[in-house]
C-alpha atoms as a PDB file:
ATOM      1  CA  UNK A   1       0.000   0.000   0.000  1.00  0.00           C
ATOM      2  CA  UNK A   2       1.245   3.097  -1.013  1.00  0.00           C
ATOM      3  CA  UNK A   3       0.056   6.014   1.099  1.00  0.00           C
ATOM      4  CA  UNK A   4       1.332   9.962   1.181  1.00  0.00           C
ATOM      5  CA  UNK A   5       0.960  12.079   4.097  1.00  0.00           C
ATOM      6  CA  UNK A   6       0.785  16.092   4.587  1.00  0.00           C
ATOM      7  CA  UNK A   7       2.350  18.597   7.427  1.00  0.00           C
ATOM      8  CA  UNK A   8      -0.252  18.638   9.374  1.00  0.00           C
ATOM      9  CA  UNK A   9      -1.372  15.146  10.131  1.00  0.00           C
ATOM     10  CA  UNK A  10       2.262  13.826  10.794  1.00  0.00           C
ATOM     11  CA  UNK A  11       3.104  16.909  12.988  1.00  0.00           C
ATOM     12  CA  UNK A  12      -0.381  16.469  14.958  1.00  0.00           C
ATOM     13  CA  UNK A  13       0.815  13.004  15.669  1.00  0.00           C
ATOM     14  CA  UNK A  14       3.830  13.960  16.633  1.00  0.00           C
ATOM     15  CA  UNK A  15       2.837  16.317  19.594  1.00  0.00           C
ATOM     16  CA  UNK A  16       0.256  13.844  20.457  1.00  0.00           C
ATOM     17  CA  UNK A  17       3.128  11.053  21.070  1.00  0.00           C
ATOM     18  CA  UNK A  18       0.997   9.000  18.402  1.00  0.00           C
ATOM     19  CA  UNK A  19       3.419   8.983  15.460  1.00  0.00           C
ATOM     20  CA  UNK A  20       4.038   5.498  15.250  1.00  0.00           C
ATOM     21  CA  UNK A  21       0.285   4.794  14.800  1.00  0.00           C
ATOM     22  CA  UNK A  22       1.206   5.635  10.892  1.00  0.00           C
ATOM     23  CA  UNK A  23       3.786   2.690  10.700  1.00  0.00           C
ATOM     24  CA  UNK A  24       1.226   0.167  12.432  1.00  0.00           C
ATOM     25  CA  UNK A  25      -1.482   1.237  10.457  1.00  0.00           C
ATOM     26  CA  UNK A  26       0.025   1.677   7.037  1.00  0.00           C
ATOM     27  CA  UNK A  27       3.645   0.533   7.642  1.00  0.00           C
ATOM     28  CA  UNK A  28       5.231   3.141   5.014  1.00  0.00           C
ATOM     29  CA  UNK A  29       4.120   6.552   4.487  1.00  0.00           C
ATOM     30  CA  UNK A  30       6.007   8.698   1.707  1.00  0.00           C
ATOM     31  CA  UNK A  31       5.933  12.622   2.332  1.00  0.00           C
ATOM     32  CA  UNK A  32       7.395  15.197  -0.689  1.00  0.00           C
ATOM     33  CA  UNK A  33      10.451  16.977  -0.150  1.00  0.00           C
ATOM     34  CA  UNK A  34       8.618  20.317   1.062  1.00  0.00           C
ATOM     35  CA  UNK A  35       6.613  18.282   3.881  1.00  0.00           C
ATOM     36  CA  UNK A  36       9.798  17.238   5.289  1.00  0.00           C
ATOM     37  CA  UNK A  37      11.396  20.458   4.915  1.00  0.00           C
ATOM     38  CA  UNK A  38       8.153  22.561   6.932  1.00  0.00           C
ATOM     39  CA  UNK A  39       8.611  19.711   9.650  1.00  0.00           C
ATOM     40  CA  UNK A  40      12.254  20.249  10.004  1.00  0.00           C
ATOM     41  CA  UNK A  41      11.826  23.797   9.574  1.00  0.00           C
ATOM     42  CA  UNK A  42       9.388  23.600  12.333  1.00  0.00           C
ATOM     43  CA  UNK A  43      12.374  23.541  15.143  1.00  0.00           C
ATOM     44  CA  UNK A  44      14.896  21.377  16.293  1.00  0.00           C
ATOM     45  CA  UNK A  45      13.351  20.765  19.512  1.00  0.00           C
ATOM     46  CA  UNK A  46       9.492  19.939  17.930  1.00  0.00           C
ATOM     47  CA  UNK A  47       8.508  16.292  18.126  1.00  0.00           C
ATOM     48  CA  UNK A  48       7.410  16.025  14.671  1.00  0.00           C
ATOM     49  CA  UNK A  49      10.920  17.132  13.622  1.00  0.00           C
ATOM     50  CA  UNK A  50      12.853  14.885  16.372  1.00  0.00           C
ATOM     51  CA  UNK A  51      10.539  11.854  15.083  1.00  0.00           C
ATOM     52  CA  UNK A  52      10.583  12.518  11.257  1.00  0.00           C
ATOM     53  CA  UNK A  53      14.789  12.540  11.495  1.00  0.00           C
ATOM     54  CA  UNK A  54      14.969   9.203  13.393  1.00  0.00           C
ATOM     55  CA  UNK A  55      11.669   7.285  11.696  1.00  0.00           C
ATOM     56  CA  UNK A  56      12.588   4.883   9.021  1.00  0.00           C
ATOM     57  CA  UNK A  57       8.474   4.316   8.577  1.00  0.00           C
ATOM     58  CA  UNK A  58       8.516   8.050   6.887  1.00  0.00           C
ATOM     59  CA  UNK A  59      10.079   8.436   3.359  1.00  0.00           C
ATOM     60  CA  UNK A  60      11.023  11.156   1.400  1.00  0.00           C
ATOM     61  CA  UNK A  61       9.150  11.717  -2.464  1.00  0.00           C
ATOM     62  CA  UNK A  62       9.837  13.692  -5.177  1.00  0.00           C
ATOM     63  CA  UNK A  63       7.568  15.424  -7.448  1.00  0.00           C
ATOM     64  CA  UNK A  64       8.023  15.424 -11.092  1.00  0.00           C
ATOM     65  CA  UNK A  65       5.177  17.341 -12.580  1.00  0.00           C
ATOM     66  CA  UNK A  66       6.384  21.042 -11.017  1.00  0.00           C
ATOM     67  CA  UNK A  67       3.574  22.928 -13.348  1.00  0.00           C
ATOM     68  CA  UNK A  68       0.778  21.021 -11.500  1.00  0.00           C
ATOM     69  CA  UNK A  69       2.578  21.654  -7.920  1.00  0.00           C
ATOM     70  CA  UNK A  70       2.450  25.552  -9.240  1.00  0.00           C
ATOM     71  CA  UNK A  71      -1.199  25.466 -10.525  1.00  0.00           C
ATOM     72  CA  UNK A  72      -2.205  23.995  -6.710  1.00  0.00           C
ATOM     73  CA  UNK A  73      -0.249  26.002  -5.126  1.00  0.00           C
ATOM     74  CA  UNK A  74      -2.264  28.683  -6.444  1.00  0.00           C
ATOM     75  CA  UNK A  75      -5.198  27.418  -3.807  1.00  0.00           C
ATOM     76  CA  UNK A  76      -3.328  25.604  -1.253  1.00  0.00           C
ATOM     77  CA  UNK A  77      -0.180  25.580   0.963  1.00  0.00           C
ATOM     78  CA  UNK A  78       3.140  24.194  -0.968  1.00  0.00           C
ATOM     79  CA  UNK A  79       2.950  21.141   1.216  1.00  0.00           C
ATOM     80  CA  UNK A  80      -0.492  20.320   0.135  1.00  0.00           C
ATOM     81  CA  UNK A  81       0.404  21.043  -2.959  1.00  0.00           C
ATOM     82  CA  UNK A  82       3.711  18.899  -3.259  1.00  0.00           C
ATOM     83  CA  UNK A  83       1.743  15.683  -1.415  1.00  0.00           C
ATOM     84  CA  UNK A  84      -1.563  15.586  -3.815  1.00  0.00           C
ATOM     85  CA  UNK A  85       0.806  15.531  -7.129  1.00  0.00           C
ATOM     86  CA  UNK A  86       3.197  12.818  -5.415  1.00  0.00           C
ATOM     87  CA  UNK A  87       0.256  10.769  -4.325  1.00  0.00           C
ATOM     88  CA  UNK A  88      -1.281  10.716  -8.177  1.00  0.00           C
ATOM     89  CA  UNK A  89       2.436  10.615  -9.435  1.00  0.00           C
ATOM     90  CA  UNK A  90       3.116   7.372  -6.874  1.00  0.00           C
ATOM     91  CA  UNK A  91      -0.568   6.101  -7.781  1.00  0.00           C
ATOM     92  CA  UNK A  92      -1.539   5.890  -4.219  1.00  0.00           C
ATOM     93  CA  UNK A  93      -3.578   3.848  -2.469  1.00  0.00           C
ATOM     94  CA  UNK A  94      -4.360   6.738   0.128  1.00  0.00           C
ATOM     95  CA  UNK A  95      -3.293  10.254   0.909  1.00  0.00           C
ATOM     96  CA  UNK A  96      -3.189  11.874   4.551  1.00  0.00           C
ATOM     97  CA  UNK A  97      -4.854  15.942   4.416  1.00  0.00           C
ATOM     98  CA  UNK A  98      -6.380  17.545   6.697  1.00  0.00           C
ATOM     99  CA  UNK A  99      -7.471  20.750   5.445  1.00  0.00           C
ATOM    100  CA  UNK A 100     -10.957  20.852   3.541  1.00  0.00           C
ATOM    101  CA  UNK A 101      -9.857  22.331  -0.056  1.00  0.00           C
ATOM    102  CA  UNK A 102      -7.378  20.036  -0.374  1.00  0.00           C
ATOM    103  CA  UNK A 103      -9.365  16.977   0.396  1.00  0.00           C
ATOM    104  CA  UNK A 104     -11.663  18.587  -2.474  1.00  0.00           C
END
């Protein structure tokens, strides 16, 4: 099962101590480059940034298709952005949002 993941969800997680709940629910979770870089961004001292550094469970993604990115970017945070073109570009079986327009 392929499954991508946004900020938000992973971070929530994260401060919640519930982080791992990703690996025993889905195993692997792939997250594009500019998810990982708002988590680490977030502070060195964050649990979401302590926990994405260490987990094995999380994987980094790259986007190909950059003009879609741009064109979602134009309603939604980079993040958001970034994960919903890696999860068609990965053909996954799930993707992880949290925010109502980019559910839509």
């Amino acid at each position: 099962m392929i499954v991508v993941s946004d900020t938000s969800p992973i971070s929530n997680l994260a401060t919640v101590g519930q982080l791992d709940l990703l690996k025993q629910i889905y195993g692997e979770v792939v997250i594009p480059e500019t998810v990982y870089q708002e988590i680490i961004n977030a502070g060195a001292t964050e649990p979401a940034t302590l926990a994405i550094q260490s987990l094995k469970s999380i994987k980094k993604g790259s986007v190909n298709n950059l003009t879609m990115v741009m064109s979602l970017q134009t309603k939604l945070d980079p993040g958001e952005a970034e994960a919903i073109v890696l999860a068609l570009e990965l053909k996954a079986d799930l993707l992880i949002v949290d925010e109502r327009k980019g559910r839509k």
